[in-house]
N, C-alpha and C. Protein backbone atom coordinates (compact mmCIF):
# COMPACT_ATOMS: atom_id res chain seq x y z
N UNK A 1 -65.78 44.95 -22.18
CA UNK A 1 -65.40 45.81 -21.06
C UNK A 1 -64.93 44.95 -19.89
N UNK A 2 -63.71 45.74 -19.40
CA UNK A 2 -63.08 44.60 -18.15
C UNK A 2 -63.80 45.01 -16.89
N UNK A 3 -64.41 43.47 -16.37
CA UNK A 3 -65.58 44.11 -14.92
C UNK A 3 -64.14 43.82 -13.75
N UNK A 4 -63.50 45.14 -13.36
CA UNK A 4 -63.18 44.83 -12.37
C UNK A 4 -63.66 44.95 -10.99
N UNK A 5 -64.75 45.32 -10.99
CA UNK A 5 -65.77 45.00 -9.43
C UNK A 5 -66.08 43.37 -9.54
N UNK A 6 -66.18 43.11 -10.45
CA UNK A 6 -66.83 41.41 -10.30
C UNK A 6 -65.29 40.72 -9.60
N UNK A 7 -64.02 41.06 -10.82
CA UNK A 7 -62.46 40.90 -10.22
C UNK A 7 -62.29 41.00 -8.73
N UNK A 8 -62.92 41.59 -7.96
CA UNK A 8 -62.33 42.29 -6.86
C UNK A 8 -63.23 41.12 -5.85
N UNK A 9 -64.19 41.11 -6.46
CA UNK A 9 -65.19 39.82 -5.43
C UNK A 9 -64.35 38.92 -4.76
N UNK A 10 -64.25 38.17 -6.51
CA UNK A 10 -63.54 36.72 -6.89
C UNK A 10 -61.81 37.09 -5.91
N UNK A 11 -61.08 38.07 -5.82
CA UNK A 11 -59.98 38.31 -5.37
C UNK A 11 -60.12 38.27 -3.73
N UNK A 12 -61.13 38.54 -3.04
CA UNK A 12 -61.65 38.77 -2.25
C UNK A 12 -61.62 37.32 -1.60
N UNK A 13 -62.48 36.24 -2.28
CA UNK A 13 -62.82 34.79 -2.43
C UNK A 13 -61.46 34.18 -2.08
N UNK A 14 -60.40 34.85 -3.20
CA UNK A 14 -59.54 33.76 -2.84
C UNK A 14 -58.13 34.33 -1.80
N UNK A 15 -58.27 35.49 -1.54
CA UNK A 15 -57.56 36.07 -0.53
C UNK A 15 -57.66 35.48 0.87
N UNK A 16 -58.60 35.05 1.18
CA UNK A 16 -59.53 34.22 2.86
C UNK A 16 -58.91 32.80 2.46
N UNK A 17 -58.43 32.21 1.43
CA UNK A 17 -58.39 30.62 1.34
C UNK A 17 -56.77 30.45 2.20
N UNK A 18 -57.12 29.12 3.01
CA UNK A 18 -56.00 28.85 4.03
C UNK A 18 -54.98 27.68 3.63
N UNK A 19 -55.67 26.91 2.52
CA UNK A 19 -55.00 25.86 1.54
C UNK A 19 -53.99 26.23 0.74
N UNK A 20 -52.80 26.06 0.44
CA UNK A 20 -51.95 26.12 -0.32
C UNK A 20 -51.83 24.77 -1.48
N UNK A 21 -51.85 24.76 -3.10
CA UNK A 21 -51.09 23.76 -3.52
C UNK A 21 -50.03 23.85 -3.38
N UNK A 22 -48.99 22.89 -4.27
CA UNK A 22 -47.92 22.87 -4.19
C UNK A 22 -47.22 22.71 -5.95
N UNK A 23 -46.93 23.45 -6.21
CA UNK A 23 -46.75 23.08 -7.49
C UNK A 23 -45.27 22.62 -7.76
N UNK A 24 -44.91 22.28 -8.90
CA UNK A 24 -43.21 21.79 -9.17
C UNK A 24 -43.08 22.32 -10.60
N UNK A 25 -41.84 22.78 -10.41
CA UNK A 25 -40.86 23.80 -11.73
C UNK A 25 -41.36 22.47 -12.87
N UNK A 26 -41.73 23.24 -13.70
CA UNK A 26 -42.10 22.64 -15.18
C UNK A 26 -43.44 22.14 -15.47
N UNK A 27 -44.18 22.59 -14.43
CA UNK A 27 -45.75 22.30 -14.48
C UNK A 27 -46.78 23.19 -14.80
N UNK A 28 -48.11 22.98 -15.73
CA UNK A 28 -48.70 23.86 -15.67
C UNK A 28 -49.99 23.83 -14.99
N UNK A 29 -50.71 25.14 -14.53
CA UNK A 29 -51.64 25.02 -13.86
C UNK A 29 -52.57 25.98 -14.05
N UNK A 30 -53.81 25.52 -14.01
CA UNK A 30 -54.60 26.78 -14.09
C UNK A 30 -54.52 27.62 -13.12
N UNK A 31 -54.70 29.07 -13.02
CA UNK A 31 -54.47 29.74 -12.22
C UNK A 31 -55.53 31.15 -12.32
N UNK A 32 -55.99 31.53 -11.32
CA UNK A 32 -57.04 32.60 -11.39
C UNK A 32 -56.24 34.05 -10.93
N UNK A 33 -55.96 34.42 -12.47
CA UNK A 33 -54.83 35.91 -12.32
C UNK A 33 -55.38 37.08 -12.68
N UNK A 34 -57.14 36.73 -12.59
CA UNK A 34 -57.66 38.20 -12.34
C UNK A 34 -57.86 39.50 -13.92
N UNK A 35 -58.47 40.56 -13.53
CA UNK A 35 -58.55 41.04 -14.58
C UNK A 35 -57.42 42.18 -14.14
N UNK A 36 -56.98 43.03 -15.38
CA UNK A 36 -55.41 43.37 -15.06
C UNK A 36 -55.63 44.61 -16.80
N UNK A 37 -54.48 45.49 -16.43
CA UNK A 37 -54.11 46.89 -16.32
C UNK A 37 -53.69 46.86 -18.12
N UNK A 38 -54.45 47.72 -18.71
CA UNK A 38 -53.85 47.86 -20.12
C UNK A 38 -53.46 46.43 -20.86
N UNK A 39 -52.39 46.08 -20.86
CA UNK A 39 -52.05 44.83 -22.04
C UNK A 39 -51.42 44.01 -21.40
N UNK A 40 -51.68 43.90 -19.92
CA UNK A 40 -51.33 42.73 -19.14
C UNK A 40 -52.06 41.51 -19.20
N UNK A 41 -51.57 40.54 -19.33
CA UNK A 41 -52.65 39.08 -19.28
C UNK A 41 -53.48 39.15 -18.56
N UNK A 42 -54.70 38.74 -19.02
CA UNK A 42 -55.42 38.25 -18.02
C UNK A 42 -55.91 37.24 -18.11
N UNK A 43 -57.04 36.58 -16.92
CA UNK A 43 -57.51 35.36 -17.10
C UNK A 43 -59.58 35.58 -17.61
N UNK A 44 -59.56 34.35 -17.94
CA UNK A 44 -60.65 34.35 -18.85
C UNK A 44 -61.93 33.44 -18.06
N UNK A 45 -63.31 33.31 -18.01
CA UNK A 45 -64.44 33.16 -17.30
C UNK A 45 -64.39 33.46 -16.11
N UNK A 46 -65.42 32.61 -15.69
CA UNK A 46 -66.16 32.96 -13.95
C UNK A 46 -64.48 33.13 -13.00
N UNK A 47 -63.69 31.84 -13.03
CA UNK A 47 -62.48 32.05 -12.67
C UNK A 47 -61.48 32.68 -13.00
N UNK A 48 -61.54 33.72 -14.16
CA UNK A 48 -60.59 34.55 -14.67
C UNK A 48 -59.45 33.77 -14.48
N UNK A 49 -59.22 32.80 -14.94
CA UNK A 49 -57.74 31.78 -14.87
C UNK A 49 -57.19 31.65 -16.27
N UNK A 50 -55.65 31.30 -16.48
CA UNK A 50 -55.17 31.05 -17.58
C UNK A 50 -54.23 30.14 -17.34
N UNK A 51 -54.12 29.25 -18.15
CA UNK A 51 -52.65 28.36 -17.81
C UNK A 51 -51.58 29.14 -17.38
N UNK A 52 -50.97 28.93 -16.96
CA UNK A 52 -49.41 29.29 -16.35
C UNK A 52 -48.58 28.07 -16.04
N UNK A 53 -46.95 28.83 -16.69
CA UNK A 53 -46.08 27.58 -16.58
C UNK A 53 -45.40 27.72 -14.86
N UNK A 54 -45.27 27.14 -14.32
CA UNK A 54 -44.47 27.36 -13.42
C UNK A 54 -42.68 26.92 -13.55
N UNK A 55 -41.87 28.28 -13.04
CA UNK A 55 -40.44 28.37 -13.41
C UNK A 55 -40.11 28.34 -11.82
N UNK A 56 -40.53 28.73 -10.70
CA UNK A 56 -39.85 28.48 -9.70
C UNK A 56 -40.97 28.81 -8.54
N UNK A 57 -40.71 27.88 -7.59
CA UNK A 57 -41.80 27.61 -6.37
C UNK A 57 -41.45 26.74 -5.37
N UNK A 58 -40.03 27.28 -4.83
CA UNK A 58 -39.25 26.89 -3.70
C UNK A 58 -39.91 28.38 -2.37
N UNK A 59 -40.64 29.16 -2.79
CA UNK A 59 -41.18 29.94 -1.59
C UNK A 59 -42.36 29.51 -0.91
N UNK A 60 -42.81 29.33 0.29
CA UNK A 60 -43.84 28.20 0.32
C UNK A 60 -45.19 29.13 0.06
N UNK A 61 -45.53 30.42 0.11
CA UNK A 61 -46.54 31.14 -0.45
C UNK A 61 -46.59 31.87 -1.83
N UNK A 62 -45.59 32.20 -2.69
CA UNK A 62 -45.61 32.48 -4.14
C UNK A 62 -44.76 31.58 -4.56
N UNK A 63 -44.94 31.63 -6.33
CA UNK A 63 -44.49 31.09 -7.26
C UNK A 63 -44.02 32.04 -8.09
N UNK A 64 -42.96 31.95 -9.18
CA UNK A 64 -43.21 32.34 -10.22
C UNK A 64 -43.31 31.65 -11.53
N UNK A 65 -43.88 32.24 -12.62
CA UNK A 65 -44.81 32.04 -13.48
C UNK A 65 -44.38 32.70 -14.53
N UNK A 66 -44.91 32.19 -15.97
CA UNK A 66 -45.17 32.78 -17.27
C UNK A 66 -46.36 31.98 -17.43
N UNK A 67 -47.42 32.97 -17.67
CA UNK A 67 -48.79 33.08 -18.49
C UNK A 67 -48.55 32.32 -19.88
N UNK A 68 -49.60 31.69 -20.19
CA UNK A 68 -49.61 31.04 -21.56
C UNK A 68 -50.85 31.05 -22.00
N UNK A 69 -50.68 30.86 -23.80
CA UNK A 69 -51.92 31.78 -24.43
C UNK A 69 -52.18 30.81 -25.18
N UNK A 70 -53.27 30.78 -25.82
CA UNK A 70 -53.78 29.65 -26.94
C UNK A 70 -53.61 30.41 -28.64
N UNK A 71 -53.33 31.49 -28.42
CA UNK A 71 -52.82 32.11 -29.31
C UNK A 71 -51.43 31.85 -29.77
N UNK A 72 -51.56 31.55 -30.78
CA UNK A 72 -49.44 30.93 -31.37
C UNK A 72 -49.05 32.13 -31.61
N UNK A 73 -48.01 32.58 -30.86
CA UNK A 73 -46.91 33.26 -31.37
C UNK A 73 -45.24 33.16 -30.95
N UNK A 74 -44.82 33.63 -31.83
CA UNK A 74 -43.53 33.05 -32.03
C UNK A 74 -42.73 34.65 -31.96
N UNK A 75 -42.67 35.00 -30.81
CA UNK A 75 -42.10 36.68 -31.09
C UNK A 75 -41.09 36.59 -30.17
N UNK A 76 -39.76 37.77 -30.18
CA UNK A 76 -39.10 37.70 -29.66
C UNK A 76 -38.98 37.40 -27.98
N UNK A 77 -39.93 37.89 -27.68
CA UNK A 77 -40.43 37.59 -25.96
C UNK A 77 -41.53 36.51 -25.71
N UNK A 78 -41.64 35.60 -26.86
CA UNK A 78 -42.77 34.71 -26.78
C UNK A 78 -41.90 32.97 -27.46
N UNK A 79 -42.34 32.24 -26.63
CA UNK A 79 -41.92 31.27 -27.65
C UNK A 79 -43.61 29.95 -27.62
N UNK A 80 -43.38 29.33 -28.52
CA UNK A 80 -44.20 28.35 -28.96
C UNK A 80 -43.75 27.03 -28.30
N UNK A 81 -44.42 26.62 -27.27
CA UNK A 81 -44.24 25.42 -26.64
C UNK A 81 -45.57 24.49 -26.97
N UNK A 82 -45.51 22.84 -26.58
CA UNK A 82 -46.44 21.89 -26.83
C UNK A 82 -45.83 21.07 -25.27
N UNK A 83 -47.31 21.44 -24.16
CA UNK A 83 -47.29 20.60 -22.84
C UNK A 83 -47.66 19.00 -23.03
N UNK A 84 -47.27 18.04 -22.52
CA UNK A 84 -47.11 17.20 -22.26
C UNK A 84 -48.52 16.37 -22.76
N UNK A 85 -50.04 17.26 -22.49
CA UNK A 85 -50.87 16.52 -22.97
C UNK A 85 -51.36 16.97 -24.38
N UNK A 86 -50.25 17.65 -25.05
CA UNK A 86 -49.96 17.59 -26.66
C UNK A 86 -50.75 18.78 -27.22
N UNK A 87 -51.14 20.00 -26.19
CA UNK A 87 -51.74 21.45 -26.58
C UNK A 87 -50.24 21.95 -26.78
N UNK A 88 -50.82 22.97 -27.72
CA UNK A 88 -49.93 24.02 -28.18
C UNK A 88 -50.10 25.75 -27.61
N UNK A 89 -49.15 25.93 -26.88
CA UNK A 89 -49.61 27.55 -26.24
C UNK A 89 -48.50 28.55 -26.87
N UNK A 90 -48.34 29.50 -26.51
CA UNK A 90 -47.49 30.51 -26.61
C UNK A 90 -46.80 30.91 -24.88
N UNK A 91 -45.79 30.88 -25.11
CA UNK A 91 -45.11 30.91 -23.42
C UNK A 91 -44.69 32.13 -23.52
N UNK A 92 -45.81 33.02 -23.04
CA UNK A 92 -45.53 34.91 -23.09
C UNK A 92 -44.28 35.00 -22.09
N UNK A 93 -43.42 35.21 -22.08
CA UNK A 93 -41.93 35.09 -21.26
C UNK A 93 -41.94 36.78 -20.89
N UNK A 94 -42.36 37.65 -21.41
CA UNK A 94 -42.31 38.96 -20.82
C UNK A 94 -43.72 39.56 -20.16
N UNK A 95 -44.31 38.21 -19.63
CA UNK A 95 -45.48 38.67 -18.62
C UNK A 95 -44.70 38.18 -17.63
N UNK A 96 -43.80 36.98 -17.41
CA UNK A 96 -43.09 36.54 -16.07
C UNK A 96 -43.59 37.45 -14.91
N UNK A 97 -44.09 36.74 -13.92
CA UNK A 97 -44.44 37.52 -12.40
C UNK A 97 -44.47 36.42 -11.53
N UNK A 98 -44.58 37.05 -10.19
CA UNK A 98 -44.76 36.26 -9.05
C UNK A 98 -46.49 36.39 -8.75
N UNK A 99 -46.49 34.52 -8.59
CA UNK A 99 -48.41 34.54 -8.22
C UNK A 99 -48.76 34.06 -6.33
N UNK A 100 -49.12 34.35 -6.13
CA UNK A 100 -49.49 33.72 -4.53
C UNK A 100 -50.19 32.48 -4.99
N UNK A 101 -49.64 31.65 -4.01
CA UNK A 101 -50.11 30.37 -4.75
C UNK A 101 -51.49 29.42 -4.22
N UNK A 102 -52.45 31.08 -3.22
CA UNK A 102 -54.12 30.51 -3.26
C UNK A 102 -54.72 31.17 -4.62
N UNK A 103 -53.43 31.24 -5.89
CA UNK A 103 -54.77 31.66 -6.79
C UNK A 103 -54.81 30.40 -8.13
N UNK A 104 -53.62 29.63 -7.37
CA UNK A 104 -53.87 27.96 -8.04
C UNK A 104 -55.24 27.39 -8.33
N UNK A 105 -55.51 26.34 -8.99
CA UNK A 105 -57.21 25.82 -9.28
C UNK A 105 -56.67 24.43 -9.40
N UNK A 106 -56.23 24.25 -10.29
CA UNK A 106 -55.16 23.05 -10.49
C UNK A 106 -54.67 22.58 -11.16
N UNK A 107 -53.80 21.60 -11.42
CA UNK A 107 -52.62 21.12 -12.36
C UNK A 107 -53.43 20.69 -13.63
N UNK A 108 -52.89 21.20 -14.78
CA UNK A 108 -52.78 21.03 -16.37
C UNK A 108 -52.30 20.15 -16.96
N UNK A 109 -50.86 20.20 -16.64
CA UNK A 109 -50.24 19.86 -17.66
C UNK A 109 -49.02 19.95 -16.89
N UNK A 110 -47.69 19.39 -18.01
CA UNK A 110 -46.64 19.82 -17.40
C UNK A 110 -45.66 19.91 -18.92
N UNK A 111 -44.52 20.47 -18.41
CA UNK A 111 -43.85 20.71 -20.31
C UNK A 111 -42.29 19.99 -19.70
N UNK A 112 -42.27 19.27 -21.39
CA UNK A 112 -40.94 18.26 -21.10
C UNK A 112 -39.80 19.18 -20.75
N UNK A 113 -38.68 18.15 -20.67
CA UNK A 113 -37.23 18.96 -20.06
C UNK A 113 -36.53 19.50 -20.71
N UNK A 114 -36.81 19.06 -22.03
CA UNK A 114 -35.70 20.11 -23.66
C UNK A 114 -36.91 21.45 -23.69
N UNK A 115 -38.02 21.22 -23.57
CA UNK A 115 -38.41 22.26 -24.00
C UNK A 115 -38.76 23.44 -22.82
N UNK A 116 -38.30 22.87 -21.35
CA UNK A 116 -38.37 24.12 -20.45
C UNK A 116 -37.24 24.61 -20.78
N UNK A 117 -35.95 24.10 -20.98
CA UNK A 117 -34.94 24.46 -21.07
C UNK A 117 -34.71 25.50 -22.42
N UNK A 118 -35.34 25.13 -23.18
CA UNK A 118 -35.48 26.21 -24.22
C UNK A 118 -36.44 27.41 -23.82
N UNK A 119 -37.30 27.33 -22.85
CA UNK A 119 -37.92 28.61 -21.99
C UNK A 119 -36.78 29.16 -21.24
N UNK A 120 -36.07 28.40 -20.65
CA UNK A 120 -35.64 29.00 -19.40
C UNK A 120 -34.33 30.20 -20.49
N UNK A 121 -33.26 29.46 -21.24
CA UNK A 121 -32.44 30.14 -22.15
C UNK A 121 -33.32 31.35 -22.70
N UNK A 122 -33.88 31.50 -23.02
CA UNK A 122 -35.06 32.72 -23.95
C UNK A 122 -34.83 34.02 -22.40
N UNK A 123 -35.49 32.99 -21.45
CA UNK A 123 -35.66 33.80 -20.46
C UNK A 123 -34.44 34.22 -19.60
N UNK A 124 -33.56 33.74 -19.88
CA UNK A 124 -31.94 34.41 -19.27
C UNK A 124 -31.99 35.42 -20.76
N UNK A 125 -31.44 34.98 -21.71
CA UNK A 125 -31.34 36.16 -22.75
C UNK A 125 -31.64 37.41 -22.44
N UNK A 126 -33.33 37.50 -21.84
CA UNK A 126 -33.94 38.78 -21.91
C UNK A 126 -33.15 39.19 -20.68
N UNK A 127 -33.03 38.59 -19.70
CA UNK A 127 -32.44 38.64 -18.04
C UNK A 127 -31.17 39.67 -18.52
N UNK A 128 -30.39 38.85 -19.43
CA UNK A 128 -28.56 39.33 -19.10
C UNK A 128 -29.03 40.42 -20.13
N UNK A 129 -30.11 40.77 -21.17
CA UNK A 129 -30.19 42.07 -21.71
C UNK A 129 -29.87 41.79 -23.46
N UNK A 130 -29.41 40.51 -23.63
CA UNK A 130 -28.75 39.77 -24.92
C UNK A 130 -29.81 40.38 -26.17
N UNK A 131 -30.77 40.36 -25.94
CA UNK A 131 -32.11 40.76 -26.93
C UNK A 131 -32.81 41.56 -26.26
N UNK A 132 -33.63 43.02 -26.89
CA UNK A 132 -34.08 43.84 -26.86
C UNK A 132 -34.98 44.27 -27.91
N UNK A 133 -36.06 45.13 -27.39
CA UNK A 133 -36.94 45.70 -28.25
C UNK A 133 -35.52 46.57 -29.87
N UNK A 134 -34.54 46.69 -29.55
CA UNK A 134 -33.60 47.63 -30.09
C UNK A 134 -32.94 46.51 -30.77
N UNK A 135 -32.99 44.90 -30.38
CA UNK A 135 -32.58 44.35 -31.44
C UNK A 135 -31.25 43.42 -30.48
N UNK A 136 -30.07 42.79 -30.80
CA UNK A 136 -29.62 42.05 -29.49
C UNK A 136 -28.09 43.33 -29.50
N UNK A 137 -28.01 43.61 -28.64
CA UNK A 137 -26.97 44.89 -28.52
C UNK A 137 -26.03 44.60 -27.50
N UNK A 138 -25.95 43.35 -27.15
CA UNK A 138 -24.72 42.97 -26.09
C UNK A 138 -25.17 43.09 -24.82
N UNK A 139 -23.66 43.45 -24.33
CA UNK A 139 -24.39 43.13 -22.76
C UNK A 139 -23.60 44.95 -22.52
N UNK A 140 -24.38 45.45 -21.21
CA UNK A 140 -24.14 47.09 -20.93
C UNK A 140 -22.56 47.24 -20.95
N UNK A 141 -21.75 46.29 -20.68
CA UNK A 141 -20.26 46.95 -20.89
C UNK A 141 -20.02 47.05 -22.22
N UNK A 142 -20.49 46.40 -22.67
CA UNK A 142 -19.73 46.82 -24.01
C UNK A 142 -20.50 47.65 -25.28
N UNK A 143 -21.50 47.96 -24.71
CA UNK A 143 -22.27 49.45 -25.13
C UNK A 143 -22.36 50.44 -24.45
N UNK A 144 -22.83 50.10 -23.24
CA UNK A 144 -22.93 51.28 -22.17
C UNK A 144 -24.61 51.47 -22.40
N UNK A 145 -24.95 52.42 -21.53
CA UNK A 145 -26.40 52.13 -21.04
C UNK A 145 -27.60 53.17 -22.49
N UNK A 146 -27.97 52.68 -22.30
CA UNK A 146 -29.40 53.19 -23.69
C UNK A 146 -29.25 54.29 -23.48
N UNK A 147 -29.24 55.70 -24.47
CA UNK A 147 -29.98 56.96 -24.26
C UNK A 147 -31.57 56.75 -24.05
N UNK A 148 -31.68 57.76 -23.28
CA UNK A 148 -33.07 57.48 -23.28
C UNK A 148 -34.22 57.93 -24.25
N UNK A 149 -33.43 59.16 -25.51
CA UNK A 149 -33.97 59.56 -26.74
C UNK A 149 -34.45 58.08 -27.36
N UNK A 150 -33.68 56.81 -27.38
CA UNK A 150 -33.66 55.81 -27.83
C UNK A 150 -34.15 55.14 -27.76
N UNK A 151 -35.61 54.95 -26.33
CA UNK A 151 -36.43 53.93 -26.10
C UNK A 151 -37.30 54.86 -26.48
């Protein structure tokens, strides 16, 4: 059962913190992302934290992020990466969000430059619409937009 009163403490805890890290694109970090809604990631013990990759953190109070799992999977919105200190995660690419960055703990890891780059491509794909739950169907001009019988 998900305790989100205990969640709300710990959110509480780190809402008051006046410290910022600083993280850099291609790094990972633990991060305390809380307990969360149906089949959204969440984070795991006292700190409810999970690795996260960081993709961009030129804002000086959020980041954004993809969650990563110790679970291998290799699915169309997931790819299989190996960080720098030679773990193997799953880079959930369709949890992508923005984190405030007092819910940092601290640096992990970081993932080489062929293989962000093979995150980042995955993650334009889904962006320009190239791949879909429906399979890869182009881009909207040259289909035109989904019925909605269809999702």
């Amino acid at each position: 059962m998900k305790n989100f009163d205990e969640w709300n403490t710990k959110k509480k805890e780190i809402d008051i913190k006046n410290n910022f890290m600083h993280p850099k694109v291609r790094e990972v970090w633990w991060c305390s992302i809380g307990v969360n809604v149906g089949k959204e990631i969440y984070g795991k013990g006292t700190d409810y934290r999970r690795p996260i990759l960081v993709i961009n953190s030129e804002d000086s109070d959020n980041f954004i992020g993809i969650p990563l799992s110790s679970k291998l999977k290799n699915r169309k919105y997931s790819k299989i990466i190996r960080t720098e200190d030679g773990i193997l995660h799953s880079a959930l690419i369709y949890q992508i969000r923005v984190f405030d960055k007092r819910r940092l703990i601290k640096r992990k890891s970081s993932l080489s430059t062929e293989e962000f780059i093979e995150v980042q491509k995955m993650f334009e794909n889904i962006v320009q619409n190239k791949t879909t739950p429906f399979g890869d169907v182009g881009s909207i001009e040259q289909r035109g937009p989904i019925p909605l019988q269809e999702i």
